[in-house]
Protein backbone atom coordinates (compact mmCIF):
# COMPACT_ATOMS: atom_id res chain seq x y z
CA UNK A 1 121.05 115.07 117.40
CA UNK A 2 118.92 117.84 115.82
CA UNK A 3 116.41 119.64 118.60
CA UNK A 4 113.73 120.12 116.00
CA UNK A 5 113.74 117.43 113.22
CA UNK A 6 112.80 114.02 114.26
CA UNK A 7 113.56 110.61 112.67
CA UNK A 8 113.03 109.59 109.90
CA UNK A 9 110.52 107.17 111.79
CA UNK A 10 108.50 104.40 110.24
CA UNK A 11 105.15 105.73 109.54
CA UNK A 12 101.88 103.49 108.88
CA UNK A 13 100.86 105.96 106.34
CA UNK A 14 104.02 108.12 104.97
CA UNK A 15 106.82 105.06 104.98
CA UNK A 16 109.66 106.38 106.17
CA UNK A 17 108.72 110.20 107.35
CA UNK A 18 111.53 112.92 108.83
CA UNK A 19 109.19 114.50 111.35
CA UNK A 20 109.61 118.57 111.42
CA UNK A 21 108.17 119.43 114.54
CA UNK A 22 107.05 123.59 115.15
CA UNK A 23 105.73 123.95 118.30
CA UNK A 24 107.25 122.74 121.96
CA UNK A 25 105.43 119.84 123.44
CA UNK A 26 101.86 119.44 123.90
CA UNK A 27 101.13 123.18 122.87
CA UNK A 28 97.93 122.50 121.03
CA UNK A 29 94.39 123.52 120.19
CA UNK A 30 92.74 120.43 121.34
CA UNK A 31 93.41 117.89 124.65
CA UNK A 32 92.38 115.02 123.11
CA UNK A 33 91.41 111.83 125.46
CA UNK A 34 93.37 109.08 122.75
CA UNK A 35 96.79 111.54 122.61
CA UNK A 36 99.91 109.55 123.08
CA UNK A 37 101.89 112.31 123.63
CA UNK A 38 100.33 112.72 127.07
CA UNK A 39 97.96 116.02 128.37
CA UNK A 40 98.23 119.05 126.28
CA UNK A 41 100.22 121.81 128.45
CA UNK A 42 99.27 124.41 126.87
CA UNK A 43 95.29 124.74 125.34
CA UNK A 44 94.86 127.61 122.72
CA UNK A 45 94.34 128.82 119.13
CA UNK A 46 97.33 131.82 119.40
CA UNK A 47 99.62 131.59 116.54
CA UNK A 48 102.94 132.91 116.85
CA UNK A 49 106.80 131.79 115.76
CA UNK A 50 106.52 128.83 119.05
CA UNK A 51 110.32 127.31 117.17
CA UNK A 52 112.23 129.80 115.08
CA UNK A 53 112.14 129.83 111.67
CA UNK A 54 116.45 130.13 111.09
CA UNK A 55 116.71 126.96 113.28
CA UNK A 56 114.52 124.98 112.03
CA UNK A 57 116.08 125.89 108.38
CA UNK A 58 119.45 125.36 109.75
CA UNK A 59 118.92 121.58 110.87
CA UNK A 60 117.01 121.22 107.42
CA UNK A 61 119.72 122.59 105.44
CA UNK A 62 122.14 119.88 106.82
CA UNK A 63 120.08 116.93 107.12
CA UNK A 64 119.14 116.90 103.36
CA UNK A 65 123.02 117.63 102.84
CA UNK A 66 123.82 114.52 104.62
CA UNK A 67 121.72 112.10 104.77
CA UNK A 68 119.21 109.68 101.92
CA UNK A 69 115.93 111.38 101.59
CA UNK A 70 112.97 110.12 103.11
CA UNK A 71 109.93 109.21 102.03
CA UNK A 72 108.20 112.33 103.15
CA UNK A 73 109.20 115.48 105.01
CA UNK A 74 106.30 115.12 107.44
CA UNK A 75 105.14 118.71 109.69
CA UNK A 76 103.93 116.78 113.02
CA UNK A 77 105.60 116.90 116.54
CA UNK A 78 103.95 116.75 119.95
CA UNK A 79 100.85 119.66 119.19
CA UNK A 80 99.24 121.71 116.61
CA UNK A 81 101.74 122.30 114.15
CA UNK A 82 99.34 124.75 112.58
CA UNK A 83 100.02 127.04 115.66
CA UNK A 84 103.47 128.30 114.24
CA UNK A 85 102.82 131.39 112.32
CA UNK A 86 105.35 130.70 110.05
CA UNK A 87 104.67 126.94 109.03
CA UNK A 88 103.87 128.21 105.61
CA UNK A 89 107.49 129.52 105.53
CA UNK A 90 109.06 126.65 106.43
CA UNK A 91 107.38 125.13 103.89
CA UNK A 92 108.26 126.82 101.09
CA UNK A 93 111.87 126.41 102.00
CA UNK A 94 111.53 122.67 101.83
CA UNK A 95 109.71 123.10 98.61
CA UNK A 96 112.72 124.91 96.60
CA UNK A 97 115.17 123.21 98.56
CA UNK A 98 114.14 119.27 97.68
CA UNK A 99 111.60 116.88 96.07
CA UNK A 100 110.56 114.85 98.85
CA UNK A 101 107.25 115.40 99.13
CA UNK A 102 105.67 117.16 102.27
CA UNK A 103 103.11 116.23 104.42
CA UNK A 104 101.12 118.07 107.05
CA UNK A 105 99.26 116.17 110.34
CA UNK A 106 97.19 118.49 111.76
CA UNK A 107 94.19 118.22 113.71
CA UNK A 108 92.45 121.11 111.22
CA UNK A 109 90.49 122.90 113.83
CA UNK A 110 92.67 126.13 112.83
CA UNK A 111 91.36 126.10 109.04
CA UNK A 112 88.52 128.80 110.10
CA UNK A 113 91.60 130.98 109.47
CA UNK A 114 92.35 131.87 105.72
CA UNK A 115 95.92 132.55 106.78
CA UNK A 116 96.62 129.40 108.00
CA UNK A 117 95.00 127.50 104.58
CA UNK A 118 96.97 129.72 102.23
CA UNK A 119 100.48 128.77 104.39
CA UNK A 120 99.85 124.87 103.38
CA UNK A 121 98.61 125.20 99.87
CA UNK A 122 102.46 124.12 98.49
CA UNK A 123 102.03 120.81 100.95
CA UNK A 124 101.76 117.40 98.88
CA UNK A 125 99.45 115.54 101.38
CA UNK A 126 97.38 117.35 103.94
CA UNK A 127 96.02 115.01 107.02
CA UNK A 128 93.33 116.67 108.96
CA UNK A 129 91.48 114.87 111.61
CA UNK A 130 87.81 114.76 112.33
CA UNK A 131 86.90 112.83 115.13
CA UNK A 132 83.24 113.59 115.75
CA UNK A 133 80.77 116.61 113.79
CA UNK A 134 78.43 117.17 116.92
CA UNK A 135 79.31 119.91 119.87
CA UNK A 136 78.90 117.09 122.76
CA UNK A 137 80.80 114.18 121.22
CA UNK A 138 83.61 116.77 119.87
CA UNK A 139 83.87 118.12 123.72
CA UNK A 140 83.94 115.12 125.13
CA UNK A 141 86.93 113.13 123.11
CA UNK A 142 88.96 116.40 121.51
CA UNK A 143 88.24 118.71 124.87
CA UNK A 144 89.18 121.75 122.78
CA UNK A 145 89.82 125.90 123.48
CA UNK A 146 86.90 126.99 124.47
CA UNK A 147 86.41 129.41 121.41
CA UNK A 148 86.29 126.22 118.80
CA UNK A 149 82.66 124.93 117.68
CA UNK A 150 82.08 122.27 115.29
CA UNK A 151 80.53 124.27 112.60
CA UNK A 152 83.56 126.48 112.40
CA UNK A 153 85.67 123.81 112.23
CA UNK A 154 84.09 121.31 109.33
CA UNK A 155 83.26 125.08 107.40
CA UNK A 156 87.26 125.35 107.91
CA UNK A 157 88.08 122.16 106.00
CA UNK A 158 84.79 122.73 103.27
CA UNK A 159 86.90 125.84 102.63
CA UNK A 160 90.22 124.32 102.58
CA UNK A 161 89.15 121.61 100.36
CA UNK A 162 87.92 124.65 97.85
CA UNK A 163 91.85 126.09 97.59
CA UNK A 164 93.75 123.06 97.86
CA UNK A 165 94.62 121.18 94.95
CA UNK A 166 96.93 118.48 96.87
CA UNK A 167 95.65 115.44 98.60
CA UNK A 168 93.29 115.55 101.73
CA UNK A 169 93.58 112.53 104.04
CA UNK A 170 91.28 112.84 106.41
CA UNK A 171 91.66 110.60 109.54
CA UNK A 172 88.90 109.72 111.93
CA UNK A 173 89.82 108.11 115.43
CA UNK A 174 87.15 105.90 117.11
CA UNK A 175 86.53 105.33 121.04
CA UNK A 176 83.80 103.53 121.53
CA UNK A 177 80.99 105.11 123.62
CA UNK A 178 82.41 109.11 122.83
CA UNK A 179 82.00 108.97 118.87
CA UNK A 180 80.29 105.86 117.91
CA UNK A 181 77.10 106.88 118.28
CA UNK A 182 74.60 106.55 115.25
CA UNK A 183 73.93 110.25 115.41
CA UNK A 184 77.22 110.96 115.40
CA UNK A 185 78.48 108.45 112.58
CA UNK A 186 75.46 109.93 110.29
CA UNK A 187 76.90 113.85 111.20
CA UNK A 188 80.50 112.37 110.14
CA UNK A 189 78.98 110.94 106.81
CA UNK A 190 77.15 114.44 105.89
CA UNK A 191 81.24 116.04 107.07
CA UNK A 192 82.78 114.15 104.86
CA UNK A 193 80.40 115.17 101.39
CA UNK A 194 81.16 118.18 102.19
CA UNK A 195 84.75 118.15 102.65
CA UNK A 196 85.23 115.98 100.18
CA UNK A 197 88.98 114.46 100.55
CA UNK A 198 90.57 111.84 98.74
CA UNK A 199 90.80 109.60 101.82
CA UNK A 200 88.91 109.07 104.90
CA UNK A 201 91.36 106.99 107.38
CA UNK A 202 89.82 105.24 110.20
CA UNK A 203 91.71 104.60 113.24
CA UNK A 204 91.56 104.04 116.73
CA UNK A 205 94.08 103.60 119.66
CA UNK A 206 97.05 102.44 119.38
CA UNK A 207 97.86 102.17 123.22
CA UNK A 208 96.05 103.94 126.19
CA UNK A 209 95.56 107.87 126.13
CA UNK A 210 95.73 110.53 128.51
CA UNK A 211 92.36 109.34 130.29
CA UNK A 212 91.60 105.89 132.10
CA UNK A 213 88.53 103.58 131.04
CA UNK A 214 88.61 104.22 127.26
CA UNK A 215 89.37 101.44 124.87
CA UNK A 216 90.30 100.62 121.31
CA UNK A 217 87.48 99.91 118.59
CA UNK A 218 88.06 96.25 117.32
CA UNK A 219 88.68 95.51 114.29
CA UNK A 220 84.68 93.85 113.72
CA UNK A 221 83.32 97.64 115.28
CA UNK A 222 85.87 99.88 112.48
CA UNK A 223 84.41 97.37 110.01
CA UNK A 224 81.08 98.25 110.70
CA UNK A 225 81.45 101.63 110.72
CA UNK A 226 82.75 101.47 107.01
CA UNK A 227 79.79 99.97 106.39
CA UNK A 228 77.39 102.39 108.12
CA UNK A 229 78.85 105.02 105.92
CA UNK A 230 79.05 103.34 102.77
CA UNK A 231 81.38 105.51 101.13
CA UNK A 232 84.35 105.30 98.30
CA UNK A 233 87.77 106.01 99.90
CA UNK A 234 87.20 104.65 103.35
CA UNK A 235 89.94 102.56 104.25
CA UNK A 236 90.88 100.56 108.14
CA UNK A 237 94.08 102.26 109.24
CA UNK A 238 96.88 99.17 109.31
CA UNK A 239 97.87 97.51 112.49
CA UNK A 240 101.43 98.65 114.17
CA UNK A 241 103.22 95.19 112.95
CA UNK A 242 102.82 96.16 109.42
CA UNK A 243 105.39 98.86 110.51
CA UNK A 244 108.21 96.83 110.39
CA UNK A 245 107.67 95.75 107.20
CA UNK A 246 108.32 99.38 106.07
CA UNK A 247 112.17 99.80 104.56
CA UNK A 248 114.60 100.49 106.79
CA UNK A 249 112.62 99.91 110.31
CA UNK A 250 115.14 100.63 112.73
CA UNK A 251 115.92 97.09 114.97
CA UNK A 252 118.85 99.01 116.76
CA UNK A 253 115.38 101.73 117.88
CA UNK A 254 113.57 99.20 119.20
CA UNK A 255 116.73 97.48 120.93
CA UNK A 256 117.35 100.65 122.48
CA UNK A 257 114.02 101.26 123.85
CA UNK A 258 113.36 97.51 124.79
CA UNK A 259 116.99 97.88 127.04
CA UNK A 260 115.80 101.00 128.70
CA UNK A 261 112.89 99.40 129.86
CA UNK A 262 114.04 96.41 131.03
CA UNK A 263 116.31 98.11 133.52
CA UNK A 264 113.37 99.98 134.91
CA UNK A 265 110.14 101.16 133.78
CA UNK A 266 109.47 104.47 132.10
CA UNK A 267 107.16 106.62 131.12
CA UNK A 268 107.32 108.44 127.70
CA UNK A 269 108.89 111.59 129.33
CA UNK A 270 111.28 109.65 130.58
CA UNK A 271 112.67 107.44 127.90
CA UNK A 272 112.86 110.97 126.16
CA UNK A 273 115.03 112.04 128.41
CA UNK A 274 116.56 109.02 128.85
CA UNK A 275 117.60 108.10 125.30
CA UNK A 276 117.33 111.83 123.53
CA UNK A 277 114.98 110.43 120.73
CA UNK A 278 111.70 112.67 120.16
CA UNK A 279 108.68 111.91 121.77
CA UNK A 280 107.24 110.97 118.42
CA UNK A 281 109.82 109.01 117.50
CA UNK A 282 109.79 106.92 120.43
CA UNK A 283 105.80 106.70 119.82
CA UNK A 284 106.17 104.99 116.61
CA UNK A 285 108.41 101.79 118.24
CA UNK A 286 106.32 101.41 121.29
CA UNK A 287 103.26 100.90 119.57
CA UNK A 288 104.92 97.86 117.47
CA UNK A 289 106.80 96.63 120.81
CA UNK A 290 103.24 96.95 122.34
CA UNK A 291 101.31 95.16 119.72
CA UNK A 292 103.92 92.14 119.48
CA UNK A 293 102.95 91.93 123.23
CA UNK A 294 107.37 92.47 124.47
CA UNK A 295 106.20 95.40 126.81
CA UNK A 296 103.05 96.13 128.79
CA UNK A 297 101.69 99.33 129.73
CA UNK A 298 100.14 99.97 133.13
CA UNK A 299 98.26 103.56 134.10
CA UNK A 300 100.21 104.77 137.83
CA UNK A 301 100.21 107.97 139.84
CA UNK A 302 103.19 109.24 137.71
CA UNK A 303 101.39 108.24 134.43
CA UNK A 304 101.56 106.01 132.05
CA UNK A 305 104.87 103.46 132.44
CA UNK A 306 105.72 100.80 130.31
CA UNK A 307 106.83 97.55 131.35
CA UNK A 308 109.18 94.44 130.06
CA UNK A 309 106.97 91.72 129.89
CA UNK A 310 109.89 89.07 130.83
């Protein structure tokens, strides 16, 4: 088991993705309502070496020794992996070490810095998120440090856009009622000519996030909003079933999780302990298992526990 690599884990977007994760869980820059990884811990923009550099290179080193390459080497984790001051190094090693391609999920509010945009310029695929482009809708569904404004953060990505030469994939996650607004779909729209990326992905929940009484966008409402904007490049993420048409879904992953919670329920926390798999990891199967309706989840004291539906 390798305490910092992840995976590989079948991704909607990436295929099969090795997840390199930089930064222990839920230290982030944002406490986002939707986040399946549960409450961010630890709220702030301070950069600093959160996983060390040698042993992240170290468990690098030997998985691309040993095992087939993935589709992509994928920076993501359980917070901002943007946070670890020495991302860009860890990129570079991947980038003169092998020629799977790299991608970076990030929520982008950290882009103000120039530091931070020159560290991911050797990154293949860059996935930023923008979930609203007024103050009171980007408070109220991204809750972020206090010292983040909006302007900072789309002038962040206009700025990134204007060094990068890889891909931009910029993902937007509805909740209907925070970021739905017509105001706030028309400040999204005048975002994203400025930014400019190659993709704008829209999403919405997958399961329940860290807050009670919010709900996933149907499919009809995402529609819509395409067609409010009425832009090139917008495309409806893909539901979690598609997932398992993805080479080399894991059946023994899902087994294992399915097994765990039949003998009692869990929460996320405690299938990772549990079963040793990363939270992320574990993410990716429940939302199929989920979706296919074999497990429930129900909102207690303790959290967020999942349930066999037999």
């Amino acid at each position: 088991m390798y305490k910092y690599l992840f995976g590989p884990v079948p991704s909607r977007r990436l295929g099969m993705s090795l997840g390199v994760d930089l930064v222990p869980h839920k230290v982030c820059s944002l406490n986002c309502v939707y986040c399946e990884c549960g409450r961010t811990t630890k709220l702030t923009t301070e950069r600093k070496e959160y996983i060390p550099y040698d042993g992240v290179v170290q468990e690098l080193t030997d998985y691309l020794s040993n095992n087939p390459h993935p589709d992509y080497i994928t920076f993501s984790g359980s917070g901002e992996p943007t946070l670890n001051s020495r991302i860009g190094d860890v990129l570079h090693f991947i980038k003169t070490h092998s020629k799977t391609p790299v991608a970076v999920l990030t929520n982008g509010t950290l882009f103000y810095d120039k530091d931070v945009r020159k560290e991911l310029l050797e990154a293949d695929v860059v996935l930023p998120s923008l979930d609203a482009a007024e103050d009171l809708a980007f408070r109220k569904i991204n809750r972020p440090w206090r010292e983040l404004n909006i302007p900072r953060y789309i002038q962040g990505l206009v700025d990134f856009r204007n060094e990068y030469k890889g891909q931009i994939w910029l993902e937007v996650l509805i909740i209907p009622g925070l970021n739905d607004t017509k105001e706030n779909l028309q400040a999204l729209k005048a975002a994203f000519l400025k930014i400019n990326p190659e993709e704008i992905q829209l999403n919405t929940l997958d399961r329940p996030g860290t807050v009670a009484n919010i709900r996933t966008a149907t499919r009809k409402e995402l529609q819509e909003i395409v067609d409010f904007w009425n832009l090139p490049h917008v495309k409806i993420i893909a539901p979690a079933p598609d997932r398992k048409k993805i080479v080399s879904y894991r059946d023994d992953m899902e087994s294992a999780i399915l097994e765990t919670i039949r003998r009692r329920p869990c929460t996320l926390e405690d299938m990772h302990k549990i079963l040793g798999l990363h939270i992320n990891e574990i993410n990716k199967y429940l939302d199929v298992l989920e979706d296919e309706g074999n497990i429930i989840s129900v909102r207690e004291k303790r959290g967020l526990f999942y349930k066999d539906v037999r």
